[in-house]
Protein backbone atom coordinates (compact mmCIF):
# COMPACT_ATOMS: atom_id res chain seq x y z
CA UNK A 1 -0.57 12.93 15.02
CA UNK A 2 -3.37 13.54 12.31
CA UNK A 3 -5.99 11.40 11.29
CA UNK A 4 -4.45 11.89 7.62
CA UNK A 5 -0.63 10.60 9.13
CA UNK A 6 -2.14 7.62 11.20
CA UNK A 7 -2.13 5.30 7.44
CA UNK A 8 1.63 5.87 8.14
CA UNK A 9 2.41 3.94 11.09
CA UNK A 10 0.42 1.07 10.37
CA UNK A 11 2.24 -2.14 9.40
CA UNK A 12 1.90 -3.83 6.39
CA UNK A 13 3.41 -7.36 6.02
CA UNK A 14 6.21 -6.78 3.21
CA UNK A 15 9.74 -9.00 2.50
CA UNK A 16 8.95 -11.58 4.81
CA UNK A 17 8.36 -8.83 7.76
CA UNK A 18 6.22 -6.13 9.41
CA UNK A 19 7.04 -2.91 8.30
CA UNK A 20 4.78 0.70 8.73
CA UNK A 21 3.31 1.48 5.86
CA UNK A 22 4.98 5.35 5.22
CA UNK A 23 8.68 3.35 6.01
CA UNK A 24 8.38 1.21 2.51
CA UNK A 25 10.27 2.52 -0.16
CA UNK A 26 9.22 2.17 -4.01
CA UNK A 27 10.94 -1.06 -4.31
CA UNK A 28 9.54 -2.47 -1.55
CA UNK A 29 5.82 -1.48 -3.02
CA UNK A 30 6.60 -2.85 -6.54
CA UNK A 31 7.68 -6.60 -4.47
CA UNK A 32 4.44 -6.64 -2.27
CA UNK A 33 2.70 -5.77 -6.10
CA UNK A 34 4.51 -8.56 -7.27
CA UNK A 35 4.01 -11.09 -4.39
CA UNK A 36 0.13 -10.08 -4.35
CA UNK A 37 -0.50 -10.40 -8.37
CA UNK A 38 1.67 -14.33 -7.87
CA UNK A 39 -0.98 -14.70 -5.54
CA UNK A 40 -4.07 -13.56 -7.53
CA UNK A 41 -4.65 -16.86 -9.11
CA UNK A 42 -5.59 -18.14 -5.83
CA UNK A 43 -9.38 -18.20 -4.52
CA UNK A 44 -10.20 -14.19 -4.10
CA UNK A 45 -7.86 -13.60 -7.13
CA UNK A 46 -10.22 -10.56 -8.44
CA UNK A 47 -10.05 -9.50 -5.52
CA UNK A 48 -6.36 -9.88 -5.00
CA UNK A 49 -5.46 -8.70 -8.60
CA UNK A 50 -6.98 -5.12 -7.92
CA UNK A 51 -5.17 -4.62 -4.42
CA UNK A 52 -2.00 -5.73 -6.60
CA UNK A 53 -2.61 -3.44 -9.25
CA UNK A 54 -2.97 -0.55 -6.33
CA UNK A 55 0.48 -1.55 -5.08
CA UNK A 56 1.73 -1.19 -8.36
CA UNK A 57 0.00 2.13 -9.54
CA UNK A 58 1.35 3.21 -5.95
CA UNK A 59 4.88 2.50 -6.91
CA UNK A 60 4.60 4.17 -10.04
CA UNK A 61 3.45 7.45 -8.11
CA UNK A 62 6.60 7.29 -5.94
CA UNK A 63 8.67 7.21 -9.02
CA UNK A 64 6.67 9.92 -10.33
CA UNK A 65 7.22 12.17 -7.49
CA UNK A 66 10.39 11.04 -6.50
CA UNK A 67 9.75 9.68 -2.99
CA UNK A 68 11.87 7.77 -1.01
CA UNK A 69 9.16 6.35 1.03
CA UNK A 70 5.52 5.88 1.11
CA UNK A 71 5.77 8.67 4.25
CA UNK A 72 7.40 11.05 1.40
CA UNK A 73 3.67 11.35 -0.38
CA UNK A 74 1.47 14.12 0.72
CA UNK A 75 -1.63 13.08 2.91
CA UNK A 76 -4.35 12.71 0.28
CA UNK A 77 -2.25 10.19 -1.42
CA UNK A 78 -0.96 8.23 1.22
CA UNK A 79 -5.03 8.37 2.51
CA UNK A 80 -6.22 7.53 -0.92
CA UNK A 81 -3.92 4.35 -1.31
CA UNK A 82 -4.31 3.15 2.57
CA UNK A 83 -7.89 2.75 1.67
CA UNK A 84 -7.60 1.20 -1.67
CA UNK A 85 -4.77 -1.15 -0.47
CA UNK A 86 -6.51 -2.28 2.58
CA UNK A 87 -4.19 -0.72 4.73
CA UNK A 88 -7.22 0.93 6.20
CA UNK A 89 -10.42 -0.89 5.79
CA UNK A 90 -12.39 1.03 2.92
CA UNK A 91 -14.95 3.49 5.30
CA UNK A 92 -12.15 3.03 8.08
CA UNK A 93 -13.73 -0.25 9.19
CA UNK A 94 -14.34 -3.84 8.91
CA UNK A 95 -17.67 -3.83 10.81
């Protein structure tokens, strides 16, 4: 596996459940949008708000390019969005 495919595989909590990242479909993006922007109003909510407006702009690009599932994208996508969604930590690390 390539650094670029590793975003893939990890899991994200979505619907109640863990799920990898490159398995979530565009629905599943938009509701993890939606759950995150309910939540923006809560303590870190400009923080929240921009993660939720990622999901969103990410669902948008599936529709776009007609992908089934996050996994569908090409790498510099999927790479782009892990980062910006904190999937990956921005610079690939908390520390």
């Amino acid at each position: 596996m390539t650094s670029a495919q590793q975003p893939r595989h990890v899991s994200v909590f979505c619907g109640g459940e863990y799920r990898e990242f490159g398995d979530l479909t565009a629905a599943q993006v938009a509701a993890r949008a939606d759950e995150l922007k309910a939540a923006s109003g809560l303590g870190h909510g400009g923080r929240v708000a921009a993660v939720a407006m990622g999901w969103r702009e990410l669902a948008r690009v599936m529709r776009d390019r007609e992908a089934s599932t996050v996994g569908d994208l090409d790498d510099e996508t999927v790479a782009t969005y892990s980062e910006r969604l904190w999937i990956v930590p921005p610079g690939g690390s908390l520390l």
